[in-house]
Protein backbone atom coordinates (compact mmCIF):
# COMPACT_ATOMS: atom_id res chain seq x y z
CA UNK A 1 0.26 -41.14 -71.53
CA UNK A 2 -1.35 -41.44 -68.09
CA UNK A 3 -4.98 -41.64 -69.96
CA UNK A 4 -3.51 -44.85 -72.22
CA UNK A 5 -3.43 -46.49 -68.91
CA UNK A 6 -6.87 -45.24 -67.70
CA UNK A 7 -8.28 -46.70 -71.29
CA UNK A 8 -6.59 -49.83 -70.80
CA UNK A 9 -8.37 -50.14 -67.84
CA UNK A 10 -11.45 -49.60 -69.33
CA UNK A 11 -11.19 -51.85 -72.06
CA UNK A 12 -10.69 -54.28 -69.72
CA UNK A 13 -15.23 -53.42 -68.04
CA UNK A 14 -16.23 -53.58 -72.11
CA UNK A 15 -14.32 -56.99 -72.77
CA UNK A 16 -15.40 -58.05 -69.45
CA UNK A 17 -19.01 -57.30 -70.01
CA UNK A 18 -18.62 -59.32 -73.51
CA UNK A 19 -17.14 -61.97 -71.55
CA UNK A 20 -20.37 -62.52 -68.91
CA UNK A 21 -23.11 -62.09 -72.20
CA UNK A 22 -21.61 -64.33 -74.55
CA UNK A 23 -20.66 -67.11 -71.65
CA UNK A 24 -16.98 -67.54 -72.50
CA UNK A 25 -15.23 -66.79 -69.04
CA UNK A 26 -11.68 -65.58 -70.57
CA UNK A 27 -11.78 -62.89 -68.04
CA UNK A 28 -13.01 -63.66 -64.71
CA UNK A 29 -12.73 -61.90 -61.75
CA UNK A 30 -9.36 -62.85 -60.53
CA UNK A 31 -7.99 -62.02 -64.24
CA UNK A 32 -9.45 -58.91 -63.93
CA UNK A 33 -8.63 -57.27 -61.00
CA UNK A 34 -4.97 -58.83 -60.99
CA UNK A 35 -4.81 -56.72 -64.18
CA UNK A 36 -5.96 -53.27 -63.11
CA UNK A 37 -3.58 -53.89 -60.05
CA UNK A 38 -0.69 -54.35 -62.70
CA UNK A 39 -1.91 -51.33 -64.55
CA UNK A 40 -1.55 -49.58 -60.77
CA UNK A 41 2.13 -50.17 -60.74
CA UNK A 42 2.71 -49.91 -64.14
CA UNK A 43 1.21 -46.18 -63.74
CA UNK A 44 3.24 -45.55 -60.21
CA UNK A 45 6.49 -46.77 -61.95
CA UNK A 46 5.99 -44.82 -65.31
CA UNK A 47 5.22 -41.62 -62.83
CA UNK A 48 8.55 -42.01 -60.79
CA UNK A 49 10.15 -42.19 -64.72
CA UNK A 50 11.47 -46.01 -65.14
CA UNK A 51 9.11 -46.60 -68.00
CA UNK A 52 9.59 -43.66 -70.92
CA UNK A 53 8.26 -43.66 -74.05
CA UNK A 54 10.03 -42.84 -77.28
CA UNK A 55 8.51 -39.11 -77.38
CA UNK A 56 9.32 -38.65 -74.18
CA UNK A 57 12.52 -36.92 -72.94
CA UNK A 58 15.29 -38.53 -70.61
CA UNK A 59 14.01 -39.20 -66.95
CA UNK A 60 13.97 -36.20 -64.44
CA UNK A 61 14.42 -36.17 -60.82
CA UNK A 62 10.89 -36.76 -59.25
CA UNK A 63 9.25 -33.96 -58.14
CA UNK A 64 6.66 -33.24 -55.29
CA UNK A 65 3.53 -33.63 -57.55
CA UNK A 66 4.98 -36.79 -59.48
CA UNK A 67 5.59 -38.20 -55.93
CA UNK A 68 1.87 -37.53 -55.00
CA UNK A 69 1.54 -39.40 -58.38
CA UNK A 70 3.28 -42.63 -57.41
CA UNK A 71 1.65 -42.36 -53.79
CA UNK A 72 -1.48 -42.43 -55.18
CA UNK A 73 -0.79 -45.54 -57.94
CA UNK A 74 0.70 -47.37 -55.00
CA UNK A 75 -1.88 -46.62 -52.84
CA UNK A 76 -5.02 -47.96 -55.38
CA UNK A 77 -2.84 -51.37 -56.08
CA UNK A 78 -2.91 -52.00 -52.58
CA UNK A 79 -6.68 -51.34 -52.09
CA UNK A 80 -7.27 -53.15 -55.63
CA UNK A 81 -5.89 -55.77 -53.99
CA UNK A 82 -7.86 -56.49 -51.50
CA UNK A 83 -10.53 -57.28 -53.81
CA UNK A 84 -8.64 -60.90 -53.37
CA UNK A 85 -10.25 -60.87 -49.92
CA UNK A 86 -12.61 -64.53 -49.24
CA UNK A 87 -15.73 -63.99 -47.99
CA UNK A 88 -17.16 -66.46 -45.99
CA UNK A 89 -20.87 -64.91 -46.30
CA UNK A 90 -20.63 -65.39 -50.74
CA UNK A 91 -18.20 -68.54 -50.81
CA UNK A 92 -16.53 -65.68 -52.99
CA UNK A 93 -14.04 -62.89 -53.34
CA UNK A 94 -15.45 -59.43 -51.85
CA UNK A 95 -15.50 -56.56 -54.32
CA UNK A 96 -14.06 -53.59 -53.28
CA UNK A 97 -16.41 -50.59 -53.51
CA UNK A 98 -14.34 -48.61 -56.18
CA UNK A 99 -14.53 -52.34 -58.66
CA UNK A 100 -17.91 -52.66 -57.87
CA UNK A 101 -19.86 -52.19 -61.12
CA UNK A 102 -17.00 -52.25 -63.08
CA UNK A 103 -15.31 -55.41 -62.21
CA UNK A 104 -17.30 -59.20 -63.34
CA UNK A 105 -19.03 -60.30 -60.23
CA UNK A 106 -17.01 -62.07 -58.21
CA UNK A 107 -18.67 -65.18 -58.61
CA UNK A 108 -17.23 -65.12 -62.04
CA UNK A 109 -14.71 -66.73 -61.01
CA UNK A 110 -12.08 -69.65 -61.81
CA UNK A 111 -11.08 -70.24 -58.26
CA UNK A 112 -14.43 -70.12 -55.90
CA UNK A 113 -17.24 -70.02 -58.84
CA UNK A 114 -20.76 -69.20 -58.11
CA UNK A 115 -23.52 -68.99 -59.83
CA UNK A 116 -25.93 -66.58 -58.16
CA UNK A 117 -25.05 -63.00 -56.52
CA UNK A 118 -23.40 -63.81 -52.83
CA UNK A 119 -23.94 -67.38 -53.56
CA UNK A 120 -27.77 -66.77 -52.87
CA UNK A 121 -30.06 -70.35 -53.87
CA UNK A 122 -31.41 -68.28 -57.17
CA UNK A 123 -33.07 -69.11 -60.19
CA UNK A 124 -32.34 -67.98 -63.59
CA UNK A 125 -35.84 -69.48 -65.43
CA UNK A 126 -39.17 -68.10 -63.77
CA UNK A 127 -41.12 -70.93 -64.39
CA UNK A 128 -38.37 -73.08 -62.67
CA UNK A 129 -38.34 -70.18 -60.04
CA UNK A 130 -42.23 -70.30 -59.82
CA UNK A 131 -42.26 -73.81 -59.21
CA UNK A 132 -39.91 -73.52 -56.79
CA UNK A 133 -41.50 -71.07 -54.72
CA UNK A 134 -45.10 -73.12 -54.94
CA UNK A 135 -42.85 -75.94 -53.51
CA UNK A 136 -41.15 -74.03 -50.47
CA UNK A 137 -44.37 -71.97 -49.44
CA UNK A 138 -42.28 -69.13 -50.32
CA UNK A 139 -42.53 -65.51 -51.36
CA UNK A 140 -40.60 -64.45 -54.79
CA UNK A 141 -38.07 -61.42 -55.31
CA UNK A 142 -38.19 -61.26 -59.10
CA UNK A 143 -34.53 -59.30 -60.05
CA UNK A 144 -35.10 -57.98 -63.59
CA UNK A 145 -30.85 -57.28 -63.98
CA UNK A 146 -28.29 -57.52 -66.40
CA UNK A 147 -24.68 -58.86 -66.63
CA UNK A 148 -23.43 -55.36 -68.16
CA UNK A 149 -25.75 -53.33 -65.15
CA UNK A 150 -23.59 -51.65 -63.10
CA UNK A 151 -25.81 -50.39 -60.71
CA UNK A 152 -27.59 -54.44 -60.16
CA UNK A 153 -23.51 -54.97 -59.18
CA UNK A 154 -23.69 -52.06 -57.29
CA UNK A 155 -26.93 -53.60 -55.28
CA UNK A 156 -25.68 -56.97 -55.12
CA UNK A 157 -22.14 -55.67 -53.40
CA UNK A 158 -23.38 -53.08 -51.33
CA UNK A 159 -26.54 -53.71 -50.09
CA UNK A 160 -27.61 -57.72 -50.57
CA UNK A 161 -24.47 -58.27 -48.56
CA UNK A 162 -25.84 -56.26 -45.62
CA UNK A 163 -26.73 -57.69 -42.46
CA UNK A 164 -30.83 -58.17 -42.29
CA UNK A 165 -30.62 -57.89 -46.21
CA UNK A 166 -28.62 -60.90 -47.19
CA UNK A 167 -30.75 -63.06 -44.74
CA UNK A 168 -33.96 -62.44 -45.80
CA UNK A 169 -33.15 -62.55 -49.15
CA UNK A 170 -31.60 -65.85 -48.52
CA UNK A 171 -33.75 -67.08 -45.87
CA UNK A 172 -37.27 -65.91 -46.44
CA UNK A 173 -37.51 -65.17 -50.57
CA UNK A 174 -36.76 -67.35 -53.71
CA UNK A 175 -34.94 -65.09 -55.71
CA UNK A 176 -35.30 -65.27 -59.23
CA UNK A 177 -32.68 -63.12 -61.50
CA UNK A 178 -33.24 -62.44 -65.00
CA UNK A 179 -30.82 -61.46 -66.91
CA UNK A 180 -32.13 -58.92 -70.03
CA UNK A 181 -28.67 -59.25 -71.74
CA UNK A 182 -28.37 -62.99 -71.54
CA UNK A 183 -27.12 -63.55 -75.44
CA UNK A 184 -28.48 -67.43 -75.33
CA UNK A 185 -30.27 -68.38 -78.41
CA UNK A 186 -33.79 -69.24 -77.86
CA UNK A 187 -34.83 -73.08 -79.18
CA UNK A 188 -37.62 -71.79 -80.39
CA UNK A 189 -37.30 -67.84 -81.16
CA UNK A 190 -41.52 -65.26 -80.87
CA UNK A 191 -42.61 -62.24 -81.90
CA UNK A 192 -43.59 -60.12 -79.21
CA UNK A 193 -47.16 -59.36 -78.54
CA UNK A 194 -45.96 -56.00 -76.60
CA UNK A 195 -43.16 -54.69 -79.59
CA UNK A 196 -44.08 -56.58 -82.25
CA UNK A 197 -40.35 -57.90 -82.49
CA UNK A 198 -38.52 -61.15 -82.72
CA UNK A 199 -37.24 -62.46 -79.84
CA UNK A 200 -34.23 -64.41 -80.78
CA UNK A 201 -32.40 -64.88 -77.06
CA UNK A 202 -33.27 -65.51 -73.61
CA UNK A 203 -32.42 -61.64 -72.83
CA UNK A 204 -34.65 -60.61 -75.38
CA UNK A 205 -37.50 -62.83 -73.77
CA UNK A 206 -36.81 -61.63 -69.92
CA UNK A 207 -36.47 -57.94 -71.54
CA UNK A 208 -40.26 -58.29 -73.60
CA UNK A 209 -41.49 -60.08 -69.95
CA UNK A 210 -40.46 -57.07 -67.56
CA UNK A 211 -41.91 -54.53 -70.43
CA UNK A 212 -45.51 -57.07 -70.75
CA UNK A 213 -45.85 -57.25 -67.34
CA UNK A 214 -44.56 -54.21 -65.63
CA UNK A 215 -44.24 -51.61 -68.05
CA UNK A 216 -40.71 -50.90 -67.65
CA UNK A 217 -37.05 -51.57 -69.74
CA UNK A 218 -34.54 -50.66 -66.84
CA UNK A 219 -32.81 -51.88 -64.56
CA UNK A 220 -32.34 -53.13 -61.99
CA UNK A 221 -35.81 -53.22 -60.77
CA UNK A 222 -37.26 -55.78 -58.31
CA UNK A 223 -40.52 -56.47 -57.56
CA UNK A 224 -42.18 -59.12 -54.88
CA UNK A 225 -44.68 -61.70 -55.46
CA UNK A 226 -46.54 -64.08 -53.91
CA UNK A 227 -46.21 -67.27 -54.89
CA UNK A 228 -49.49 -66.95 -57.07
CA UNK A 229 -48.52 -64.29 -58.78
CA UNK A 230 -49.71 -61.29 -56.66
CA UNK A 231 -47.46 -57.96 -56.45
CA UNK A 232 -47.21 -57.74 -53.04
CA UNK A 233 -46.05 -54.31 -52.94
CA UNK A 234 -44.72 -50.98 -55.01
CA UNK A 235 -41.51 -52.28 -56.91
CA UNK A 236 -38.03 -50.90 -56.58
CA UNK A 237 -35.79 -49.69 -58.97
CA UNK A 238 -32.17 -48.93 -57.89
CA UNK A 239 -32.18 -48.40 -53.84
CA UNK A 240 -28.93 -47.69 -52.69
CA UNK A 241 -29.94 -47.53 -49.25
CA UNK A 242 -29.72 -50.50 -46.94
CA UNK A 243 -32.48 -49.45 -44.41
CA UNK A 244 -34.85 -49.07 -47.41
CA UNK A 245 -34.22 -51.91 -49.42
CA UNK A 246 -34.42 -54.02 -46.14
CA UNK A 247 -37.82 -52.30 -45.20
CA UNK A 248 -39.21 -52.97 -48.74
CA UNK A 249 -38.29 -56.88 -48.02
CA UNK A 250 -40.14 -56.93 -44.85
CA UNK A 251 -42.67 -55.12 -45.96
CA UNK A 252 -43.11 -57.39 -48.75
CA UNK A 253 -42.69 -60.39 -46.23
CA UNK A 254 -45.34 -59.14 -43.76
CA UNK A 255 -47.91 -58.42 -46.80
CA UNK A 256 -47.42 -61.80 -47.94
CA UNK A 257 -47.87 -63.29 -44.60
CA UNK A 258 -51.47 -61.36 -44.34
CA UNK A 259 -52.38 -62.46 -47.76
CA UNK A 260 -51.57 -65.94 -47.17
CA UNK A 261 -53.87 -65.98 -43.79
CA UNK A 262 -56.80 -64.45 -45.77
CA UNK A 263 -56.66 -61.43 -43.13
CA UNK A 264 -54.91 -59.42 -46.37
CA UNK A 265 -56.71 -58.82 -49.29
CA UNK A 266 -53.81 -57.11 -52.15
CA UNK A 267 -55.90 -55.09 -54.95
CA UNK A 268 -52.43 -55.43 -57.49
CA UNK A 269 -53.99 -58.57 -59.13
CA UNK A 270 -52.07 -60.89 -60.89
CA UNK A 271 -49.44 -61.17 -63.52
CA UNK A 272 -49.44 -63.91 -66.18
CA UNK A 273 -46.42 -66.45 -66.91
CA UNK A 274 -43.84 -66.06 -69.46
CA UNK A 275 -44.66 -66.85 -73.03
């Protein structure tokens, strides 16, 4: 019976991932993790015997390796719980590592909602993005992601958070997330010139823009621009490392800077806009 719990659980990442692509917010953060900490002491108290099933015999005393059992429950309800932490840094709850991926992002939340990862300025159009970026004299980190993407979560929690990641990110990039998995219909739905397909959503239309422009369908993957359109440097896929994400940003930063001067020429070109 201990796996029922475990696939409780795990119902819990597939409704929740339903939840963030269809925009309906019946399971946010709070909801979420309150409810794998219940399933934590429901599983310690059905391991020390006070919850039996009908197949199951009478209770027995509790032995050493049921007592590790309960230990353990108890001890992941605690830690669970601490994804209830406020972070000043996000405005937000903070994630604890073992939820990360698995649990909505913690701006998905009833109680301190935000919008963008960390509460980071972002932009979720890249024309509004592009704009944006023209305006500020900025460079662009364009974050191809996805709401079910555990390893974007995994990035966002771990590493965007970091110290000398989150601020120049925040500082010294417009970030602009697109979201391949975003079920909003389009107004006005295209066939692709890359697939040949309809595009019907705004997922589909981020998805057929990463694959036109970069060649790629995964994520996450993050690549920097200038704010004319110039790759700036090689793109990243998933880099769980802090020191090399952060060197890729300054890299990117530094590149831009020289490019912007005229004592940079970049030999990337250009991409297009978004059809």
């Amino acid at each position: 019976m201990t796996l029922g719990f475990v696939e409780i659980a795990l119902a819990l990442k597939f409704l929740s991932i339903a939840d963030l692509t269809m925009g309906w917010k019946f399971l946010p953060y709070e909801a979420f993790v309150g409810l794998w900490v219940i399933i934590a002491i429901a599983l310690a108290i059905y391991f020390m015997g006070y919850i039996r099933f009908p197949h199951e015999g009478p209770r027995k005393p509790i032995s050493l390796s049921r007592g590790l059992l309960v230990a353990g429950s108890g001890v992941l309800a605690i830690y669970l719980f601490t994804g209830f932490r406020y972070s000043e840094q996000s405005g937000t709850f903070v994630t604890p590592n073992l939820l990360s991926g698995l649990a909505p992002p913690a701006g998905h939340s009833y109680i301190y909602p935000k919008e963008c990862p960390l509460n980071i300025n972002c932009f979720k159009d890249f024309e509004k993005g592009l704009a944006y970026a023209k305006e500020q004299g900025k460079p662009i980190l364009l974050d191809f992601t996805g709401h079910g993407c555990v390893n974007c979560r995994r990035m966002e929690d771990n590493v965007w958070g970091r110290d000398g990641v989150f601020e120049l990110i925040d500082d010294k990039y417009v970030l602009i997330s697109l979201y391949v998995d975003d079920r909003e219909k389009l107004e006005t739905p295209y066939q692709s010139p890359f697939s040949g397909r309809m595009m019907r959503t705004v997922g589909n239309k981020w998805a057929d823009f990463q694959a036109i422009h970069f060649d790629r369908n995964s994520q996450p993957y993050y690549v920097l621009l200038s704010n004319d359109l110039v790759v700036l440097n090689e793109p990243r896929a998933y880099t769980p490392d802090k020191q090399e994400y952060q060197a890729f940003l300054e890299c990117g930063l530094e590149r831009f800077e020289g490019y912007k001067s005229g004592e940079l020429k970049l030999d990337a070109g250009k991409m297009g806009v978004a059809e």
